[in-house]
PDB file of N, CA and C in Angstrom:
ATOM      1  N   UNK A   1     -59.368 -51.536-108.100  1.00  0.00           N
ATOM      2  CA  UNK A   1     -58.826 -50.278-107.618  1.00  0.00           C
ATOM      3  C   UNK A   1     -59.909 -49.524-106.852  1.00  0.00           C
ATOM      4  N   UNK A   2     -59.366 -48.876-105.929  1.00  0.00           N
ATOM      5  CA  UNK A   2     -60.692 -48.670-105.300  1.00  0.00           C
ATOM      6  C   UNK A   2     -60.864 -46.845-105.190  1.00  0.00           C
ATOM      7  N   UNK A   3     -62.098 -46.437-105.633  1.00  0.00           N
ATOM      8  CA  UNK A   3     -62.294 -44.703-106.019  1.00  0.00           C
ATOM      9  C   UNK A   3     -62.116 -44.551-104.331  1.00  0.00           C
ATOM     10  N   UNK A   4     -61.076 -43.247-104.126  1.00  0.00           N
ATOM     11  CA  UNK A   4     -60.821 -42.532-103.136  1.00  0.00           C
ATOM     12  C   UNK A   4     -62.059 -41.550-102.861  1.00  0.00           C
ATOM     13  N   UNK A   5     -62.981 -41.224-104.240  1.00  0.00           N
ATOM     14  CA  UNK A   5     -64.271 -40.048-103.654  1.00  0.00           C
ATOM     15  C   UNK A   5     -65.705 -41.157-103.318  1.00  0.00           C
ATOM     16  N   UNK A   6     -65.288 -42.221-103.064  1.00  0.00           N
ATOM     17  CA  UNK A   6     -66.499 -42.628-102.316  1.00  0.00           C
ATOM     18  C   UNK A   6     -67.106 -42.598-101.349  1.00  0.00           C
ATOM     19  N   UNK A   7     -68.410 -42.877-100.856  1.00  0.00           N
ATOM     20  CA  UNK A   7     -68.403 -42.778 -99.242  1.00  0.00           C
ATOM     21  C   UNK A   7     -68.990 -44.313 -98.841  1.00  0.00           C
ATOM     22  N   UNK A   8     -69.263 -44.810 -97.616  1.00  0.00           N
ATOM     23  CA  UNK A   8     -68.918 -45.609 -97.410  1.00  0.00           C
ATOM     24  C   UNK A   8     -69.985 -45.699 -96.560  1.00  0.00           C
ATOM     25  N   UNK A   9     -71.496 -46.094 -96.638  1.00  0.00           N
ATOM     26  CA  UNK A   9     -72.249 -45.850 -95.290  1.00  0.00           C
ATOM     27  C   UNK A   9     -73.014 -47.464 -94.801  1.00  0.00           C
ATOM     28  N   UNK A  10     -72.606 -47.125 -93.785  1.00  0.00           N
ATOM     29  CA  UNK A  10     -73.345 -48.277 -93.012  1.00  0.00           C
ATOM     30  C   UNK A  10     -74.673 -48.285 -91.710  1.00  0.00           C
ATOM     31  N   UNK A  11     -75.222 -49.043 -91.638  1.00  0.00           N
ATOM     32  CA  UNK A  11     -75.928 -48.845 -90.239  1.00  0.00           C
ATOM     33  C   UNK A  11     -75.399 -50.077 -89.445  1.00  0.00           C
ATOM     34  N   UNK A  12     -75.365 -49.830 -88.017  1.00  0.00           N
ATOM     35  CA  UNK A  12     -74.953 -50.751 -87.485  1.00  0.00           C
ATOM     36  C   UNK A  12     -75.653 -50.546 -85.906  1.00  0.00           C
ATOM     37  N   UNK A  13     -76.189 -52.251 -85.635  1.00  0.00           N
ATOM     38  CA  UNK A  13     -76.645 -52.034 -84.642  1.00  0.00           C
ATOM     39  C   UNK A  13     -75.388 -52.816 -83.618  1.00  0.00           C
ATOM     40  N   UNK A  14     -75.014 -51.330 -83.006  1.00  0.00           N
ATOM     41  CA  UNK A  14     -73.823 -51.934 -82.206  1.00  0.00           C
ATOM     42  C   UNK A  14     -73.898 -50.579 -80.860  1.00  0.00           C
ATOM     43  N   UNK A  15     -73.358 -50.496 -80.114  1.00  0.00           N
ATOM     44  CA  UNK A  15     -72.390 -49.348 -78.761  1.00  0.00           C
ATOM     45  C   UNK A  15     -72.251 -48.438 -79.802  1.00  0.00           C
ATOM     46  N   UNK A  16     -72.596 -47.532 -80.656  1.00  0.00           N
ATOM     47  CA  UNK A  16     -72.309 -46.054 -81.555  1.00  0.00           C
ATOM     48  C   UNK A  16     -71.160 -45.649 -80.477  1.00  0.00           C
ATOM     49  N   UNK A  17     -71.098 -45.198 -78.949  1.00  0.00           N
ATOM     50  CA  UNK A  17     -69.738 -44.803 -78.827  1.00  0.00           C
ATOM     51  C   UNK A  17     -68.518 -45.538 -79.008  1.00  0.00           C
ATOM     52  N   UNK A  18     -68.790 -46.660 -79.055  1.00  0.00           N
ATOM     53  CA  UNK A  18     -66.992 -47.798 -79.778  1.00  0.00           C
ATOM     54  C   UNK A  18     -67.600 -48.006 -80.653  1.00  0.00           C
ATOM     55  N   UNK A  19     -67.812 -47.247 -81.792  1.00  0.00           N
ATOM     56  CA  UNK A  19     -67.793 -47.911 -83.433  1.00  0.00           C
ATOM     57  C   UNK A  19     -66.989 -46.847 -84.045  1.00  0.00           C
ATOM     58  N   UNK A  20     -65.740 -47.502 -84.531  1.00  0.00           N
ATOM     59  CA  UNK A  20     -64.994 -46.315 -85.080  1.00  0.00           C
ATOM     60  C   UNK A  20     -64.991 -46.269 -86.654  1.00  0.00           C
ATOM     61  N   UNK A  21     -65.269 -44.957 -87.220  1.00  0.00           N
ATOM     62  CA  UNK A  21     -66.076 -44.193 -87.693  1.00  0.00           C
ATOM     63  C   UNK A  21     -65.779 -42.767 -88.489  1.00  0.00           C
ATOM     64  N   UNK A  22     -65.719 -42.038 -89.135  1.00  0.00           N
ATOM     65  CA  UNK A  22     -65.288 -40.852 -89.818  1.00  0.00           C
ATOM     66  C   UNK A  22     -66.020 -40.039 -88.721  1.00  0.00           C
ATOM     67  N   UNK A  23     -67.203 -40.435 -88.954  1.00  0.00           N
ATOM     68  CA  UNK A  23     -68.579 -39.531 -88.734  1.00  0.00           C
ATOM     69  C   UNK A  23     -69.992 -40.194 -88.117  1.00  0.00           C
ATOM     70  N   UNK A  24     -70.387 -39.573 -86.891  1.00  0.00           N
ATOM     71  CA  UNK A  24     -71.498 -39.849 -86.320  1.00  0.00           C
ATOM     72  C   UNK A  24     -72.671 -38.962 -86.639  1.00  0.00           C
ATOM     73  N   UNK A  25     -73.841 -39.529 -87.764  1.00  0.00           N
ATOM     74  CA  UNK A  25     -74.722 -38.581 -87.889  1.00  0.00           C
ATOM     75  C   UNK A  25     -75.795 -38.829 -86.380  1.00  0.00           C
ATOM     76  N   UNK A  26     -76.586 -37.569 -85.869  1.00  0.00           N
ATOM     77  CA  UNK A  26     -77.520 -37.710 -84.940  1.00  0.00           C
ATOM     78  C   UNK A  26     -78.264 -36.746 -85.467  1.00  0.00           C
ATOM     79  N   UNK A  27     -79.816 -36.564 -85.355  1.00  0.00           N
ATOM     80  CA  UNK A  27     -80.674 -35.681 -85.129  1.00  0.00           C
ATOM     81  C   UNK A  27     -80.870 -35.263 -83.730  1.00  0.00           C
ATOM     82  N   UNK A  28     -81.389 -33.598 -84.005  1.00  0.00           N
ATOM     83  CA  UNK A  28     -81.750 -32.913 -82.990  1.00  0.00           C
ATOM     84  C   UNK A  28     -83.241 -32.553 -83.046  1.00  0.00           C
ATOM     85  N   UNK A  29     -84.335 -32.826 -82.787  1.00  0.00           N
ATOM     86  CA  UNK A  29     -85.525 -32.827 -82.693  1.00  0.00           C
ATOM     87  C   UNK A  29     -86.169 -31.699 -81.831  1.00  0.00           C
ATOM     88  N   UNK A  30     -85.484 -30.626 -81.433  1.00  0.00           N
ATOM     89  CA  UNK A  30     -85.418 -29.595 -80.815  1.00  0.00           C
ATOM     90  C   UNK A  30     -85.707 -29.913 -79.308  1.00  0.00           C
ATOM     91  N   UNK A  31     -85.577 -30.753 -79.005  1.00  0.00           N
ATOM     92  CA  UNK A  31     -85.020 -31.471 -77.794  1.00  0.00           C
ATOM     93  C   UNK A  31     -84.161 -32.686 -77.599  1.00  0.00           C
ATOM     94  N   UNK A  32     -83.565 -32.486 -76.421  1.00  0.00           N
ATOM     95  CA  UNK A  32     -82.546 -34.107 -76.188  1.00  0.00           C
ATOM     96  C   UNK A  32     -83.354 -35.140 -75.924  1.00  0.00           C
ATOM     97  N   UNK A  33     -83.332 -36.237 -76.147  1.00  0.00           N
ATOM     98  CA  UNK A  33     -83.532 -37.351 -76.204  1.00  0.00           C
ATOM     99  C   UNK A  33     -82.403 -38.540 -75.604  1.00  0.00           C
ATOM    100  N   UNK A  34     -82.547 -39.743 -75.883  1.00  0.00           N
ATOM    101  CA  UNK A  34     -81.733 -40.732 -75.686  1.00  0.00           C
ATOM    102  C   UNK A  34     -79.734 -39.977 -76.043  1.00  0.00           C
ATOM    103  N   UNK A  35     -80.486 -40.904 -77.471  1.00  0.00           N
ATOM    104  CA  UNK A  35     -78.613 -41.240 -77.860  1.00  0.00           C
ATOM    105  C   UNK A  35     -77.733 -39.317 -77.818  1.00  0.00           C
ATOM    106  N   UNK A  36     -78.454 -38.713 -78.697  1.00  0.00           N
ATOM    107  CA  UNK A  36     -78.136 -37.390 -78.992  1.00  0.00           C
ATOM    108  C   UNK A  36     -77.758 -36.563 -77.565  1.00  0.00           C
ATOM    109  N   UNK A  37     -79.081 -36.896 -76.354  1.00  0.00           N
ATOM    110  CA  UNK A  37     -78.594 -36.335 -75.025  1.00  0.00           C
ATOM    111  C   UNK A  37     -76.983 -37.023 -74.389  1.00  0.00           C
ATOM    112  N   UNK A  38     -76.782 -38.465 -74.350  1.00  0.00           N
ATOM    113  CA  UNK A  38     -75.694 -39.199 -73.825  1.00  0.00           C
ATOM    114  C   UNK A  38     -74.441 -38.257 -74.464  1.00  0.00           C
ATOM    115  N   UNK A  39     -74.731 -38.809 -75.587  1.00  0.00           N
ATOM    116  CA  UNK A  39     -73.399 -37.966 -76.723  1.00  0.00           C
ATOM    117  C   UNK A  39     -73.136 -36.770 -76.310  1.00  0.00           C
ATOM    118  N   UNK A  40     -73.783 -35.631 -76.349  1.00  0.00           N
ATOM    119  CA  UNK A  40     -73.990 -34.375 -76.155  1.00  0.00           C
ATOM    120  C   UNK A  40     -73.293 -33.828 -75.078  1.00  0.00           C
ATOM    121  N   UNK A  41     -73.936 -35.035 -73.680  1.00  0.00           N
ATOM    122  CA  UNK A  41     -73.316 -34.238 -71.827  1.00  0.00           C
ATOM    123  C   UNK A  41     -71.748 -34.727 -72.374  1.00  0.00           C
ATOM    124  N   UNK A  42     -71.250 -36.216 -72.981  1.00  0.00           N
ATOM    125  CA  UNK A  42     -69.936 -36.630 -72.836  1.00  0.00           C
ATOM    126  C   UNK A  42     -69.035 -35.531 -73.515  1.00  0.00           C
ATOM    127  N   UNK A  43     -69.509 -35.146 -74.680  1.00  0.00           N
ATOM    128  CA  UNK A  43     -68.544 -34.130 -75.578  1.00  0.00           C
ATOM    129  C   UNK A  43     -68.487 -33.148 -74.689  1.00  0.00           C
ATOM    130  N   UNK A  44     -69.284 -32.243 -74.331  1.00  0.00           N
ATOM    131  CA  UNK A  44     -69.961 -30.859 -73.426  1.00  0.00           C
ATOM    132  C   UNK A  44     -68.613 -31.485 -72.437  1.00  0.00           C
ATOM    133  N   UNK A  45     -68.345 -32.203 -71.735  1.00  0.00           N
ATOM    134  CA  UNK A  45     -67.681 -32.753 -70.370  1.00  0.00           C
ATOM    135  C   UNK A  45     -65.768 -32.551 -71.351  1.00  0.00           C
ATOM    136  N   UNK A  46     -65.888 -32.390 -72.319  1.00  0.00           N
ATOM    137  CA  UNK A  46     -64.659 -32.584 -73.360  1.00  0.00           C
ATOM    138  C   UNK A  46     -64.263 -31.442 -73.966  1.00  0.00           C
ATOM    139  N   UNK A  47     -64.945 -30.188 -73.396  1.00  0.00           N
ATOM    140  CA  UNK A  47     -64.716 -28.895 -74.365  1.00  0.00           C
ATOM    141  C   UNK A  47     -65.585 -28.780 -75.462  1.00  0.00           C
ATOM    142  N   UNK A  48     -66.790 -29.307 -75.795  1.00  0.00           N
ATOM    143  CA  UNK A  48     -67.475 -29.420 -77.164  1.00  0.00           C
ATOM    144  C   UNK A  48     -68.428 -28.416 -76.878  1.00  0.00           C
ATOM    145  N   UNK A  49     -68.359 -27.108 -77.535  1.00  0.00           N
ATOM    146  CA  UNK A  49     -69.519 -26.088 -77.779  1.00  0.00           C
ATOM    147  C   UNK A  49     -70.506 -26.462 -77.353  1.00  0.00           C
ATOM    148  N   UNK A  50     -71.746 -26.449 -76.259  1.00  0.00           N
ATOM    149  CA  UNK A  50     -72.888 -26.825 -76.298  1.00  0.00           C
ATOM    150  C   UNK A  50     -73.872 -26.305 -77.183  1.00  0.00           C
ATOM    151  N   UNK A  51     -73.771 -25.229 -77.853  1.00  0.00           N
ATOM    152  CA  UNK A  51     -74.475 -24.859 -78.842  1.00  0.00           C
ATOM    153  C   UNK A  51     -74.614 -25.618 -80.106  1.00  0.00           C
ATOM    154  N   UNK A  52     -73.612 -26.444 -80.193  1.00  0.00           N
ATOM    155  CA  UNK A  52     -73.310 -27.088 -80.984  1.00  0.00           C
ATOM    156  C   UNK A  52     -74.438 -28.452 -81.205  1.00  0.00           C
ATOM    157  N   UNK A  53     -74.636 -28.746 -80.094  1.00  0.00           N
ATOM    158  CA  UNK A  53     -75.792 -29.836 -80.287  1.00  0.00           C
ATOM    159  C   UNK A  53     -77.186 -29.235 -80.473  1.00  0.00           C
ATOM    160  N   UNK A  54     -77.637 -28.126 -80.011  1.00  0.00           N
ATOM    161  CA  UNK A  54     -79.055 -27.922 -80.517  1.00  0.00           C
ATOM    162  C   UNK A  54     -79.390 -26.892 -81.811  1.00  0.00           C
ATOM    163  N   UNK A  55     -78.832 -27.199 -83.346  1.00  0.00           N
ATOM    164  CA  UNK A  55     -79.261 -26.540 -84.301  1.00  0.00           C
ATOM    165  C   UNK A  55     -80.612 -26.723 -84.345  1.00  0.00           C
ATOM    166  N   UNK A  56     -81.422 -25.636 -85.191  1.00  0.00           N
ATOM    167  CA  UNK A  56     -82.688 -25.630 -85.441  1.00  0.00           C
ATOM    168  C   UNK A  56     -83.076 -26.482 -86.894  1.00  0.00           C
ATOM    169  N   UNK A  57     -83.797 -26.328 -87.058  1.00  0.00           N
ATOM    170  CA  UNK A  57     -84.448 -27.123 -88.014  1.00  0.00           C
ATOM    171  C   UNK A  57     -84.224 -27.009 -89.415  1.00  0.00           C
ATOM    172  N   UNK A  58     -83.372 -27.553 -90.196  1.00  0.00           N
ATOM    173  CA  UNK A  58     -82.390 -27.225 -91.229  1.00  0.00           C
ATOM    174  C   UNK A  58     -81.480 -26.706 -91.247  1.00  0.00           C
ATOM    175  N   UNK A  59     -80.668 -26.931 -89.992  1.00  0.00           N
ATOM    176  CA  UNK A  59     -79.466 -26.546 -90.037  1.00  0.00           C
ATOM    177  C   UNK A  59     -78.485 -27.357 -89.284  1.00  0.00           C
ATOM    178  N   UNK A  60     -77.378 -27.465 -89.517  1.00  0.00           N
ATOM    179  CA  UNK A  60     -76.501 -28.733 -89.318  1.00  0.00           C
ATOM    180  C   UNK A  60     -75.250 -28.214 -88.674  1.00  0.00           C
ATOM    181  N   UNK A  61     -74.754 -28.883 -87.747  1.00  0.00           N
ATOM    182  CA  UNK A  61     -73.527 -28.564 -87.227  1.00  0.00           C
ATOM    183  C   UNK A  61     -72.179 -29.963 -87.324  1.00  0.00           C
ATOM    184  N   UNK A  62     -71.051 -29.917 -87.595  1.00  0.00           N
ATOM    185  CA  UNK A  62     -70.071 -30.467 -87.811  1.00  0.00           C
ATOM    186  C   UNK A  62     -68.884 -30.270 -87.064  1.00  0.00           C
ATOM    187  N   UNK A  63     -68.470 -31.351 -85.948  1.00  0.00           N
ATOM    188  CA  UNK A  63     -67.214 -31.163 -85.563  1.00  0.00           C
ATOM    189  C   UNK A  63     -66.761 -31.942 -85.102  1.00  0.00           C
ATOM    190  N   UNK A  64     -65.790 -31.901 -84.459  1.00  0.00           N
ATOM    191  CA  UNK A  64     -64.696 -33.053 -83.886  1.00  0.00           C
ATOM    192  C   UNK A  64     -64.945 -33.701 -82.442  1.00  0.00           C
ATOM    193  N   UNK A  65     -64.985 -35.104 -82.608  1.00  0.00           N
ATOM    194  CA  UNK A  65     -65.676 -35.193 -81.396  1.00  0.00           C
ATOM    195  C   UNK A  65     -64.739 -35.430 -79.893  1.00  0.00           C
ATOM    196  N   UNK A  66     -63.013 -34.948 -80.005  1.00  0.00           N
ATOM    197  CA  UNK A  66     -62.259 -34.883 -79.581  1.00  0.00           C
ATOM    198  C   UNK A  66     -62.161 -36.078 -78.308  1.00  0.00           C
ATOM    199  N   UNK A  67     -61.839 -36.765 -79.255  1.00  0.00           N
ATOM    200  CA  UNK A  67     -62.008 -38.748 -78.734  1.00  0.00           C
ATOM    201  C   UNK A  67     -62.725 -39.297 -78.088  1.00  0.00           C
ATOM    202  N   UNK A  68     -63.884 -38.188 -77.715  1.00  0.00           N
ATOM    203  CA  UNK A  68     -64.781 -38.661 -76.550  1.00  0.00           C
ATOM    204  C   UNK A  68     -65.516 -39.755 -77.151  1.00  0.00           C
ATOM    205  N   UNK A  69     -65.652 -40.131 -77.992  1.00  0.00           N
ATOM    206  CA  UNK A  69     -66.480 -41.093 -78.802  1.00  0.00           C
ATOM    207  C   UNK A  69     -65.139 -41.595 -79.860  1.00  0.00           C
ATOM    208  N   UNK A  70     -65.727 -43.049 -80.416  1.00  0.00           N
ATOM    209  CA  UNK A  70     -64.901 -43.707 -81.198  1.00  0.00           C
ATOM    210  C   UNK A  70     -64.960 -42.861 -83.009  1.00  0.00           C
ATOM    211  N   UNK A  71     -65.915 -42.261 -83.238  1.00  0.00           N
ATOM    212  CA  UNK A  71     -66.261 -41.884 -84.639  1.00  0.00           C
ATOM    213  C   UNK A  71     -65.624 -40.315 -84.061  1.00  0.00           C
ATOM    214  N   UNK A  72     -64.501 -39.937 -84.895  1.00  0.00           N
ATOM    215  CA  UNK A  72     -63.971 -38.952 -85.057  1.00  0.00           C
ATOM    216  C   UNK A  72     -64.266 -37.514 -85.119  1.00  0.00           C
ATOM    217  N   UNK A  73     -65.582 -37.567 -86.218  1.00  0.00           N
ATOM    218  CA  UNK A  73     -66.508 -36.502 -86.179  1.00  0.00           C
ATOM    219  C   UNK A  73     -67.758 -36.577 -85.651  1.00  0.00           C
ATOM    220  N   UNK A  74     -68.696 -35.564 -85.483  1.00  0.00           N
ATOM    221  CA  UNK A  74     -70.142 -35.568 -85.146  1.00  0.00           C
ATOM    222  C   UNK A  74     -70.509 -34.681 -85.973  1.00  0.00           C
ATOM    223  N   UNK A  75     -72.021 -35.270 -86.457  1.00  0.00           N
ATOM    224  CA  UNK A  75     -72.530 -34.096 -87.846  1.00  0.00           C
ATOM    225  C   UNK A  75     -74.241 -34.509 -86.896  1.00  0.00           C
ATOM    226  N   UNK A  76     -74.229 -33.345 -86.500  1.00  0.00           N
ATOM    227  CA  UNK A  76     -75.608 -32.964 -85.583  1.00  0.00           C
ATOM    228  C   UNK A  76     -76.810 -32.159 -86.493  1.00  0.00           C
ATOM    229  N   UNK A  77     -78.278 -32.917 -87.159  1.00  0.00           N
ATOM    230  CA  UNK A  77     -78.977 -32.597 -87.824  1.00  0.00           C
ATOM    231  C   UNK A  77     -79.909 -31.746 -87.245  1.00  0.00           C
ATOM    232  N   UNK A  78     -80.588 -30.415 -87.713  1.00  0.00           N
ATOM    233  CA  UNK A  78     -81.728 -30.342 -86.846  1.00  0.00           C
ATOM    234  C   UNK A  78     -82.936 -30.308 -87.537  1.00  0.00           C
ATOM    235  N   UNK A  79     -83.812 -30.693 -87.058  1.00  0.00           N
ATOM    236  CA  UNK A  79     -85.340 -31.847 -87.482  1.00  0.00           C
ATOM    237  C   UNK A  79     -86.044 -30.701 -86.866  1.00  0.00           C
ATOM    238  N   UNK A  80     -87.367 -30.972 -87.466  1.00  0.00           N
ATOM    239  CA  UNK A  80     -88.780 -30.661 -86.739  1.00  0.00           C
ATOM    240  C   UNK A  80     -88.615 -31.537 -85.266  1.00  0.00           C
ATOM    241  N   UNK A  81     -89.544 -31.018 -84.342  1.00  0.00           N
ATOM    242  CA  UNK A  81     -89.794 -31.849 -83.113  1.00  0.00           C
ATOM    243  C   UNK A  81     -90.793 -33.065 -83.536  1.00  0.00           C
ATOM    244  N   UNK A  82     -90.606 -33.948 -82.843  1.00  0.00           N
ATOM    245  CA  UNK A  82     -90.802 -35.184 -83.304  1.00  0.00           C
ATOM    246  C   UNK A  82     -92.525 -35.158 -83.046  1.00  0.00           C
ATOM    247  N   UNK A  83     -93.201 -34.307 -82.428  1.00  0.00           N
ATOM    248  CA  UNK A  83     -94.439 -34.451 -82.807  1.00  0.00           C
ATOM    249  C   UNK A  83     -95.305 -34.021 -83.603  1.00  0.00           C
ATOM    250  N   UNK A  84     -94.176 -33.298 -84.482  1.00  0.00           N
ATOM    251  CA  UNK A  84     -94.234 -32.988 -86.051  1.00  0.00           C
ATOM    252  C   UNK A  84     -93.714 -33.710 -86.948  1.00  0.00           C
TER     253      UNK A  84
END
């Protein structure tokens, strides 16, 4: 029988935009980068808050990634800058 409050995590080295998905975690390093910048202009191009991608550093943003991507949600971390 299988518990409905589980979660289910994987890593996968695959295209993150066709991997379908609940939820896409990314960090924000208080700048864009690679994957987080790509993601970011496509949603932004979709109606997605741009504020939304640059939280500060312990603080997290959650939302819908309104099909622009295969993973349903986006949960955007924000980190120290990476030369910290």
């Amino acid at each position: 029988m299988k518990n409905n409050n589980s979660v289910e995590i994987a890593v996968i080295n695959d295209d993150v935009v066709s991997v379908d998905s609940d939820v896409l975690i990314l960090k924000y390093a208080q700048a864009h980068f690679g994957l987080d910048r790509f993601i970011s202009q496509k949603l932004i191009r979709l109606g997605v808050d741009d504020t939304l991608f640059s939280p500060l550093p312990g603080i997290a943003n959650y939302f819908n990634s309104r099909g622009g991507i295969s993973a349903r949600n986006v949960l955007i971390v924000g980190v120290k800058p990476l030369s910290r």
